[in-house]
Protein backbone atom coordinates (compact mmCIF):
# COMPACT_ATOMS: atom_id res chain seq x y z
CA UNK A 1 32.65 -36.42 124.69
CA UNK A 2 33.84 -36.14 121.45
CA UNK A 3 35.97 -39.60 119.87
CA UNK A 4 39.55 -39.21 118.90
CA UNK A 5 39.97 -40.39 115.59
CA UNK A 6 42.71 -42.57 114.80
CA UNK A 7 45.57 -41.84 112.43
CA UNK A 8 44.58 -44.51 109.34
CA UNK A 9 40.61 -43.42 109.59
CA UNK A 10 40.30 -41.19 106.37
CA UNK A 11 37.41 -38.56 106.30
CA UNK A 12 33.88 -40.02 105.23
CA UNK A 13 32.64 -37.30 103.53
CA UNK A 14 35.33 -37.57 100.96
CA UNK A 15 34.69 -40.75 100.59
CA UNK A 16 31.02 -40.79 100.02
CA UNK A 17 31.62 -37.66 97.74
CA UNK A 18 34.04 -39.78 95.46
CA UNK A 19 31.94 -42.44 95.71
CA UNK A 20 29.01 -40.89 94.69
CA UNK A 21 31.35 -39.08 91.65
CA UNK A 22 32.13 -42.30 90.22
CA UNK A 23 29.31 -43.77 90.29
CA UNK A 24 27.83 -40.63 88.44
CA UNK A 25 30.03 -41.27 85.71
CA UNK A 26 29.53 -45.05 85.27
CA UNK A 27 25.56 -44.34 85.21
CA UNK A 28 25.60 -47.00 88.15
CA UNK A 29 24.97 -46.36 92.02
CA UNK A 30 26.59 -49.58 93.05
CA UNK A 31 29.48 -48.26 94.32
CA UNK A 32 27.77 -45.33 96.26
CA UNK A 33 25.20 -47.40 97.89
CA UNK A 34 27.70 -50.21 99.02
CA UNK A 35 30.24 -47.17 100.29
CA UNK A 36 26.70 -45.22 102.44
CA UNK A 37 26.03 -48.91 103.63
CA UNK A 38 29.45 -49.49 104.93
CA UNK A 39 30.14 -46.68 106.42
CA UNK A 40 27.04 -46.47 108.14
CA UNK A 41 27.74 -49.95 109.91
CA UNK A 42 31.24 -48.56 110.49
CA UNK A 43 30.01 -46.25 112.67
CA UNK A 44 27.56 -48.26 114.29
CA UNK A 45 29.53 -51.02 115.31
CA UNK A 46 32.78 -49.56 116.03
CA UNK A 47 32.21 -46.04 116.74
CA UNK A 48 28.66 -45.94 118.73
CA UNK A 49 29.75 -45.21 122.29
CA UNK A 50 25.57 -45.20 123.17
CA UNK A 51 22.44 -45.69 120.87
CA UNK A 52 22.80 -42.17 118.99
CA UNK A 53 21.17 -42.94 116.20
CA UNK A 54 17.59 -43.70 118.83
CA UNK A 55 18.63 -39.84 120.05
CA UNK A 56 18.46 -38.11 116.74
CA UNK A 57 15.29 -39.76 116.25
CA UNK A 58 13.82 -38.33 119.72
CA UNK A 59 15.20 -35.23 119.15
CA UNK A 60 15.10 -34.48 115.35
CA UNK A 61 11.47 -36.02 115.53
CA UNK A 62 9.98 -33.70 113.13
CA UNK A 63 12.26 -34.09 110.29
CA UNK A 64 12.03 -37.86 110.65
CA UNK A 65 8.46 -37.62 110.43
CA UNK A 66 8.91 -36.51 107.17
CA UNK A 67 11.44 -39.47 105.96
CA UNK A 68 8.01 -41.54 108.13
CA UNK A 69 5.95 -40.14 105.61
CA UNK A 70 7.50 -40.79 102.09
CA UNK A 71 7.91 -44.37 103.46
CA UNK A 72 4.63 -44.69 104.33
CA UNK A 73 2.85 -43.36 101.40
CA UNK A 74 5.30 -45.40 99.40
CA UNK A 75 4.34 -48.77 101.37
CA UNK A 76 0.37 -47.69 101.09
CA UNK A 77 0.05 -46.79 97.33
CA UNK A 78 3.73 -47.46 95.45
CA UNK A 79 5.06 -50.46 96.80
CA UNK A 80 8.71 -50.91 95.54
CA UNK A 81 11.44 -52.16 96.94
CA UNK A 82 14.11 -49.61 95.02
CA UNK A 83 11.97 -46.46 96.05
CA UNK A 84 11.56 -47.56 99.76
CA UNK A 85 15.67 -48.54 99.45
CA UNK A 86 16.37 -44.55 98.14
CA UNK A 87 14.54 -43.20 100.98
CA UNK A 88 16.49 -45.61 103.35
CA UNK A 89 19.50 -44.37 101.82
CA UNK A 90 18.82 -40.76 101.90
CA UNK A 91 17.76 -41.02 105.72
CA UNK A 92 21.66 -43.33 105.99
CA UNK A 93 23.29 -39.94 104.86
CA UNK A 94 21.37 -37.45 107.06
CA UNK A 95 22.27 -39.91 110.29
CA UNK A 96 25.99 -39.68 108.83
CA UNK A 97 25.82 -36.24 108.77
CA UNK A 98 24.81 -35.54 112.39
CA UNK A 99 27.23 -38.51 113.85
CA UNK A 100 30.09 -36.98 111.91
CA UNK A 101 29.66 -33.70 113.98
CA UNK A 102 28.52 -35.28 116.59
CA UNK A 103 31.47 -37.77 117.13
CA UNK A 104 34.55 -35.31 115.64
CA UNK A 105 33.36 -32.63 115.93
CA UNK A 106 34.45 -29.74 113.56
CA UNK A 107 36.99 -29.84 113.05
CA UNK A 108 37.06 -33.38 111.51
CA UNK A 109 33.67 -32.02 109.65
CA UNK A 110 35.60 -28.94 108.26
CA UNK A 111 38.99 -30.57 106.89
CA UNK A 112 36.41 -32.93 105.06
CA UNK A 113 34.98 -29.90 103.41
CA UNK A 114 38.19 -27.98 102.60
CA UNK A 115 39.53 -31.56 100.69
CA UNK A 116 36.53 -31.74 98.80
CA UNK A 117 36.33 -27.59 97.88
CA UNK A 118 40.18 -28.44 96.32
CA UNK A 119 38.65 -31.17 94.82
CA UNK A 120 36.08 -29.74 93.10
CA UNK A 121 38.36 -26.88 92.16
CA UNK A 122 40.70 -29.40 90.49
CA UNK A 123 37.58 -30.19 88.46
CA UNK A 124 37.39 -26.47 87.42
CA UNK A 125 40.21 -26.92 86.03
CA UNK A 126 39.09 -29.46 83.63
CA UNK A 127 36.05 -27.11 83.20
CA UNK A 128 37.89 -24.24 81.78
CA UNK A 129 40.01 -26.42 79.59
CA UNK A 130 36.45 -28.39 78.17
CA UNK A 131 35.22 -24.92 77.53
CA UNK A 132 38.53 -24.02 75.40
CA UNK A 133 38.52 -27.03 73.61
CA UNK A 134 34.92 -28.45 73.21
CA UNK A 135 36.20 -31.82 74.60
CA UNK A 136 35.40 -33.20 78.08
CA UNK A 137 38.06 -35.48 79.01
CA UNK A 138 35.43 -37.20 81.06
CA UNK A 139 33.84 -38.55 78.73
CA UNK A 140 36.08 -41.17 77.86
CA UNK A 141 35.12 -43.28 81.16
CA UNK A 142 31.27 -42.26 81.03
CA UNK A 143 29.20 -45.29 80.14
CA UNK A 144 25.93 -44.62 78.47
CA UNK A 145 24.39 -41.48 76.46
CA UNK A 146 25.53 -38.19 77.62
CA UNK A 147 22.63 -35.45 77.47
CA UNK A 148 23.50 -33.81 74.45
CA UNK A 149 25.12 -30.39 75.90
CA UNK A 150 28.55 -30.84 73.76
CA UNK A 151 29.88 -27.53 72.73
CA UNK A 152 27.75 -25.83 74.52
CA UNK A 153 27.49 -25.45 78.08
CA UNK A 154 30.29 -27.87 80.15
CA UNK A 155 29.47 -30.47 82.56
CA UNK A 156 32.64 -31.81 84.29
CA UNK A 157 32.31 -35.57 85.66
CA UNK A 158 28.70 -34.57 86.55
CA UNK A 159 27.22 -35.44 82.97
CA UNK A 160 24.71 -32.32 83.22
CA UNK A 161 25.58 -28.65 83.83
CA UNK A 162 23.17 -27.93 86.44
CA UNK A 163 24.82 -30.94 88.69
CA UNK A 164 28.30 -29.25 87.85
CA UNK A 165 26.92 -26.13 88.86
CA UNK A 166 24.95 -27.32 92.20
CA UNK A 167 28.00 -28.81 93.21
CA UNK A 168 30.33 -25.85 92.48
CA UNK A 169 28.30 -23.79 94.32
CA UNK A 170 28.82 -26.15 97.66
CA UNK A 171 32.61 -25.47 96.83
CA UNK A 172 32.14 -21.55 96.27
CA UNK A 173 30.70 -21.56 99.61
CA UNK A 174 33.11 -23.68 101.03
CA UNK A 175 36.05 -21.64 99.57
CA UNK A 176 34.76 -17.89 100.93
CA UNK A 177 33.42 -19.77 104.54
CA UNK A 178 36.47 -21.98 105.40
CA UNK A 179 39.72 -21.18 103.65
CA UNK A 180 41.45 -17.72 105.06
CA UNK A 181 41.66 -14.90 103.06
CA UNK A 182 44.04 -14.46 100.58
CA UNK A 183 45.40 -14.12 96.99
CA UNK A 184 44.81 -17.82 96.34
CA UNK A 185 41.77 -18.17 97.88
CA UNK A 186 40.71 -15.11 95.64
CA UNK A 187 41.76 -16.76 92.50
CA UNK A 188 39.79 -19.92 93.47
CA UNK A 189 36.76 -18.29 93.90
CA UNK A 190 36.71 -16.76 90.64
CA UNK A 191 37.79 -20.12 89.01
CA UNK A 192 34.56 -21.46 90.64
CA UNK A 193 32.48 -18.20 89.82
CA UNK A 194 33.58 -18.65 86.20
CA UNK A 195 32.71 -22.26 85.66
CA UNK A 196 29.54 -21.63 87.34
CA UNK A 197 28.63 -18.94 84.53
CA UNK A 198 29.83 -21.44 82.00
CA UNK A 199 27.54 -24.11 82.91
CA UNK A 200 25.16 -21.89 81.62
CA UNK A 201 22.60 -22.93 84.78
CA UNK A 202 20.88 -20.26 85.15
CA UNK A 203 19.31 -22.26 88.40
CA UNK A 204 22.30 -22.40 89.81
CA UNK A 205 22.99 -18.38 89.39
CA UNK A 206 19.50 -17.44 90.96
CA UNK A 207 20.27 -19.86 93.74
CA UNK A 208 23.28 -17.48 94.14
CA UNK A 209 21.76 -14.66 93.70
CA UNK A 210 19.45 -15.06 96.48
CA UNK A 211 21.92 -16.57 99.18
CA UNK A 212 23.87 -12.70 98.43
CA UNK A 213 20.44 -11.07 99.00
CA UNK A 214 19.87 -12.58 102.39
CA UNK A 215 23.91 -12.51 102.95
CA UNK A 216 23.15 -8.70 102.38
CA UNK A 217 20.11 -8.85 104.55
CA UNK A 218 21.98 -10.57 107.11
CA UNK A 219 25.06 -8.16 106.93
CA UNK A 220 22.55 -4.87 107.04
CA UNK A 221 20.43 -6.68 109.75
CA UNK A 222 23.63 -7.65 112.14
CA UNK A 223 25.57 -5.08 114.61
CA UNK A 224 28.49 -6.88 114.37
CA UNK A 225 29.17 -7.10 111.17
CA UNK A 226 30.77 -3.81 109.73
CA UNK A 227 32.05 -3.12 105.97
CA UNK A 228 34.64 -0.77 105.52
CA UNK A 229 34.44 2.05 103.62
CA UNK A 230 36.48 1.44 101.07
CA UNK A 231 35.24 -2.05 100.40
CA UNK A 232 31.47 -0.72 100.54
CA UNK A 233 32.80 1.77 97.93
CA UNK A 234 34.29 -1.09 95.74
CA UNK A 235 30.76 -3.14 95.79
CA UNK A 236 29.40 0.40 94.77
CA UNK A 237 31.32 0.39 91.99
CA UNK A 238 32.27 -3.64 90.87
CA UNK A 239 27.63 -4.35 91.53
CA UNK A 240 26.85 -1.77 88.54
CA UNK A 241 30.05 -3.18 86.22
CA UNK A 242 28.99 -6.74 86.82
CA UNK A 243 25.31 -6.20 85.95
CA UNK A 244 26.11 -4.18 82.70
CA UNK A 245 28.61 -6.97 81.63
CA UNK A 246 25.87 -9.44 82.35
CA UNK A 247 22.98 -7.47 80.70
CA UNK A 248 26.00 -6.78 77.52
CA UNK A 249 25.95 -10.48 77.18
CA UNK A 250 22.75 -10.97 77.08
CA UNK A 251 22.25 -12.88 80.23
CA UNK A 252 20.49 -11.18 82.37
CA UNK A 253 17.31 -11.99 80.28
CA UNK A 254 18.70 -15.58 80.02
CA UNK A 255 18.04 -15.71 83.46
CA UNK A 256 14.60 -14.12 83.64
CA UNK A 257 13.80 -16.88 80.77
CA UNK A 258 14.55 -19.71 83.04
CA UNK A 259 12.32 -18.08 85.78
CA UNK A 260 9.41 -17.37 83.69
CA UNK A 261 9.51 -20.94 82.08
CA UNK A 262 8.59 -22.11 86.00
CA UNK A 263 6.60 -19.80 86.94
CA UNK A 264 4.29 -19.01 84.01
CA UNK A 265 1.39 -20.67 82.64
CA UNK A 266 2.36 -21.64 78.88
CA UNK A 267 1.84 -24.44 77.24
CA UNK A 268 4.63 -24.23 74.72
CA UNK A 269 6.81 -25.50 77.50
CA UNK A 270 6.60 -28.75 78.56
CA UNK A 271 7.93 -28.35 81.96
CA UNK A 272 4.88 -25.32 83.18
CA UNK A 273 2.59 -27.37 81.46
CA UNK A 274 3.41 -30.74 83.54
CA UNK A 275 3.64 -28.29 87.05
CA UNK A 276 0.19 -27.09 86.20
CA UNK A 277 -1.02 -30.96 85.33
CA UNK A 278 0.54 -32.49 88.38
CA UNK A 279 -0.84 -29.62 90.83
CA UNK A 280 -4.38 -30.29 89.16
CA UNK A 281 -4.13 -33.67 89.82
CA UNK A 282 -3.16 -33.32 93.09
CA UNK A 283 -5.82 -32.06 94.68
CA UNK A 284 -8.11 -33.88 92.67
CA UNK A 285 -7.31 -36.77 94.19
CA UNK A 286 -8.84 -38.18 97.78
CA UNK A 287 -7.90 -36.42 101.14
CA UNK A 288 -5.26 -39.20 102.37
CA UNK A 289 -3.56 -38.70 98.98
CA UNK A 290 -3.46 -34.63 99.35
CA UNK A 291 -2.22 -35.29 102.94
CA UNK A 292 0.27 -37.75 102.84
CA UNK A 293 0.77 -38.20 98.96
CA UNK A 294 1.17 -41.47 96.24
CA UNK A 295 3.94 -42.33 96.73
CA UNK A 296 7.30 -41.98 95.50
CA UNK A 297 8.20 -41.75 91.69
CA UNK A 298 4.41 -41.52 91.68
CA UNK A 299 4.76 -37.88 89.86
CA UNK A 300 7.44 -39.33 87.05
CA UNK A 301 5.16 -42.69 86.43
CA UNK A 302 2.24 -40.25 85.83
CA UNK A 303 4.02 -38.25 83.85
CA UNK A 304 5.23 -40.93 81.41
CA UNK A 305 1.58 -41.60 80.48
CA UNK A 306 0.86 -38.04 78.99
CA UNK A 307 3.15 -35.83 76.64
CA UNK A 308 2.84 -32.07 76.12
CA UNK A 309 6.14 -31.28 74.09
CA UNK A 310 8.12 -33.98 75.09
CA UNK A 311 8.00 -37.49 74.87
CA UNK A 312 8.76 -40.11 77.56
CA UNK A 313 9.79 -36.64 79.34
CA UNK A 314 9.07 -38.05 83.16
CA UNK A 315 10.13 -35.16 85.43
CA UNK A 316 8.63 -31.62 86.84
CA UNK A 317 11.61 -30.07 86.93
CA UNK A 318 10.68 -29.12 90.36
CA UNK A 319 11.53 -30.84 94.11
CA UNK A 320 8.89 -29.14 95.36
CA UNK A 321 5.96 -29.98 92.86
CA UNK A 322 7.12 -33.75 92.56
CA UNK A 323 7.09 -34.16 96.33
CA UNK A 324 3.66 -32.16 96.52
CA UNK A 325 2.24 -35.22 94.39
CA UNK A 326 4.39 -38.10 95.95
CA UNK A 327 4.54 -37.06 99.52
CA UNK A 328 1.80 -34.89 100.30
CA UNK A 329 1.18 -31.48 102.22
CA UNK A 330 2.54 -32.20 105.28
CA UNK A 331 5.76 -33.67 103.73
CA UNK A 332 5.90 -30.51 101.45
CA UNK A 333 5.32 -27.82 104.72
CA UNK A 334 8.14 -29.82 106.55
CA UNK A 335 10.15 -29.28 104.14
CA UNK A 336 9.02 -25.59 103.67
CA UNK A 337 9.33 -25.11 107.25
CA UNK A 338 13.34 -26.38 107.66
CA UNK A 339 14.07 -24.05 104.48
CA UNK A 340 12.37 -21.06 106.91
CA UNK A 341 13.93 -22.52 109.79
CA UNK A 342 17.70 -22.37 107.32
CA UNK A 343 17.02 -18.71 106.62
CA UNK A 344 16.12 -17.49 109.53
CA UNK A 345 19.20 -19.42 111.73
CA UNK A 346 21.49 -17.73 108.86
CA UNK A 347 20.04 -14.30 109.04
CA UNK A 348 20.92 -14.66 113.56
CA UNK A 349 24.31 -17.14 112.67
CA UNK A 350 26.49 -15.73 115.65
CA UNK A 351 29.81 -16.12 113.47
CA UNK A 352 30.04 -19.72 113.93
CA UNK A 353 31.99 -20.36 110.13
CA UNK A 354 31.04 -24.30 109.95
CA UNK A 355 27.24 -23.94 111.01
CA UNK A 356 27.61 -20.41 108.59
CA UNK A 357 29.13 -22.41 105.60
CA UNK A 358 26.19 -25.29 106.16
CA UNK A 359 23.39 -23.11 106.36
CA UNK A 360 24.77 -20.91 103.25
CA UNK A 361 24.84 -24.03 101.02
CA UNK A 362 21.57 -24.83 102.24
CA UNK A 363 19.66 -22.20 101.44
CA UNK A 364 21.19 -22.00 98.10
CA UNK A 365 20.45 -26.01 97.32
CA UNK A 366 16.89 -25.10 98.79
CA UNK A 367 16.13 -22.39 95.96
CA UNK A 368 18.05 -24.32 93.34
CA UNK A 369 15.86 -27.37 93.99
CA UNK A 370 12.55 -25.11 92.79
CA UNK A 371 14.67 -25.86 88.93
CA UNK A 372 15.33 -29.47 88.76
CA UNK A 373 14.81 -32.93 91.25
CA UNK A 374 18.61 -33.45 92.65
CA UNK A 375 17.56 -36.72 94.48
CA UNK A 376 18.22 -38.70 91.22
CA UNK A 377 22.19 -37.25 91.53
CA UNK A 378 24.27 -39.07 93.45
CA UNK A 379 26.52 -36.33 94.34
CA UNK A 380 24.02 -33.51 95.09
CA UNK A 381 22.33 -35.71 97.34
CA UNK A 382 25.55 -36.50 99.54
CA UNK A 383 26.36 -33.43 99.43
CA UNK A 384 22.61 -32.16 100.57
CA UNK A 385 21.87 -34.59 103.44
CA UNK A 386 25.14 -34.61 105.02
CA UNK A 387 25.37 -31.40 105.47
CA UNK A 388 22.06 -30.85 106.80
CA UNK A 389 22.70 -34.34 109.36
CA UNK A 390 25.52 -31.89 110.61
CA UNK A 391 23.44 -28.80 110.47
CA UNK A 392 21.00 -30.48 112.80
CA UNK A 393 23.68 -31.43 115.32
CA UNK A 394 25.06 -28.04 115.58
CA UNK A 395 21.55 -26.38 115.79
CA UNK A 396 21.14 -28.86 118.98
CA UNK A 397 24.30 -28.14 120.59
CA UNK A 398 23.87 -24.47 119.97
CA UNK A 399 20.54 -24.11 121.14
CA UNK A 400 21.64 -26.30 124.53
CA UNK A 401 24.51 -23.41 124.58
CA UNK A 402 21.72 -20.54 124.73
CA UNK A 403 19.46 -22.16 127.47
């Protein structure tokens, strides 16, 4: 039985979104972490009708096992309170997630969304006018060094282009998913589309890319779905325009660049060269540590120690490699196996638009991740784990629904 919600209870998602915002900007989580932690008791002193939270263990087991995991490499070979506090906090937002849906439904879940897709557009705004002028208007409240992308590739609030663009790309999804058709909703899209390509994140564009080749997968796959003629006719035509204008401007090899940097060996970049020393490692090291890991930050504190290009440079620039080193092999095929499991619902969604839209930003997040670690971004990470807390819920009330 779903819980009415009561007219001075704002939406949470907004909330931790904003929360997670400023915080970005002031280079201090404070005001995120306080905002997860009261929420989180919120709900489970006012709002917990029976012990949930013990359910979504039981029935979620498997992806706790892998939140069981980091902790308990962390506790065996990286002892810190912080780390073992960001894994708390990350497993805070996933439980959010899934008692969000599971307590309003939604509806509730979807007006949160559509307030922070007009948010984010707002933020476009700014985009365009930062690209126009070469001055970010955010800047004036952002506390610390910025990253050194002035005048050349905008960043928003997010103080990087590739958060701006993994963010945008929640709203893009958001804006074609949730919001009926129509001029407006048209011209937003494109806003996002274009501050996407001005990020110059060329991450964020193959994580695009791919979510429209398994959204055309799904589309030629499904019997339901049907294209008109005349809009089959105008993809025809618009596919070829857009990849000429793209190759024209030179970045369609911009793109390949990015790809080759992770997936080649080369030791003139210093982000291949610390995949290929972190994998070697790896599996160098004693069976315990290839199955469950070292630990988190284990991977960055390694890292600090050598220098191939870089110095003090403490990152893969790659979820997947990092938590390979911190968290072991079966972490890493959990993981593997949800983004499968993402894919695969998305490919057989039966036009459910929420559990659509969730899945969609997924899979996109999922292939984005193979560029960067998010987990260190306040607002990629709310935006990640409470969507997939919700995502979880409606793959357990859907599945109920079948049997």
């Amino acid at each position: 039985m779903k819980i009415v919600l009561k007219k001075y209870e704002i939406n949470i998602f907004v909330v931790l979104l904003l929360a997670s915002m400023i915080s970005k900007l002031l280079l201090n989580p404070t005001i995120w972490i306080v905002t997860i932690i009261c929420c989180f008791l919120y709900f489970m002193l006012f709002k917990s009708s029976k012990p949930i939270f013990i359910g979504v263990l039981s029935k979620e087991f498997l992806f706790f096992c892998g939140f069981g995991i980091a902790v308990l490499s962390t506790l065996l070979y990286q002892w810190n309170f912080k780390y073992i506090a960001e894994i708390s906090i990350n497993i805070m937002l996933v439980l959010l997630g899934y008692y969000m849906e599971y307590a309003f439904g939604d509806r509730y879940l979807k007006a949160g969304i559509r307030i922070i897709c007009i948010l984010l557009s707002v933020v476009c705004i700014f985009g365009i006018i930062e690209y126009m002028t070469k001055v970010n208007y955010f800047d004036k409240i952002t506390v610390g060094d910025l990253v050194g992308y002035k005048n050349e590739r905008i960043y928003g609030p997010f103080r990087h282009p590739i958060i701006y663009a993994n963010c945008m790309l929640f709203a893009l999804i958001g804006w074609v998913c949730l919001f009926k058709k129509s001029m407006f909703q048209t011209f937003m899209i494109l806003l996002i589309i274009c501050n996407i390509i001005l990020t110059g994140s060329r991450s964020s564009w193959i994580g695009l890319l791919f979510l429209c080749l398994i959204t055309m997968y799904r589309i030629y796959r499904s019997k339901k779905l049907k294209i008109k003629k005349t809009t089959f006719i105008l993809y025809l035509i618009l596919i070829p325009i857009g990849l000429w204008i793209f190759y024209k401007l030179g970045l369609i090899s911009y793109v390949f660049d990015r790809t080759e940097v992770a997936l080649s060996y080369n030791r003139d970049y210093q982000r291949t060269a610390t995949i290929f020393y972190i994998v070697r490692n790896f599996f160098n090291g004693s069976i315990d540590n290839i199955l469950i890991g070292n630990g988190s930050h284990a991977a960055a504190e390694m890292m600090l120690k050598v220098k191939f290009e870089w110095d003090n440079f403490n990152t893969t620039d790659n979820l997947y490699i990092s938590d390979l080193y911190n968290y072991g092999l079966i972490y890493i095929a959990i993981i593997l196996y949800y983004f499968a499991k993402t894919i695969k619902k998305f490919i057989n969604n039966k036009m459910d638009e929420l559990e659509l839209m969730l899945e969609a930003v997924l899979i996109s997040f999922f292939c984005v991740f193979f560029f960067y670690e998010p987990f260190v971004h306040y607002p990629v990470t709310t935006l990640f784990f409470i969507s997939f807390g919700a995502l979880l819920y409606k793959w357990r009330t859907i599945t109920q629904m079948d049997e």
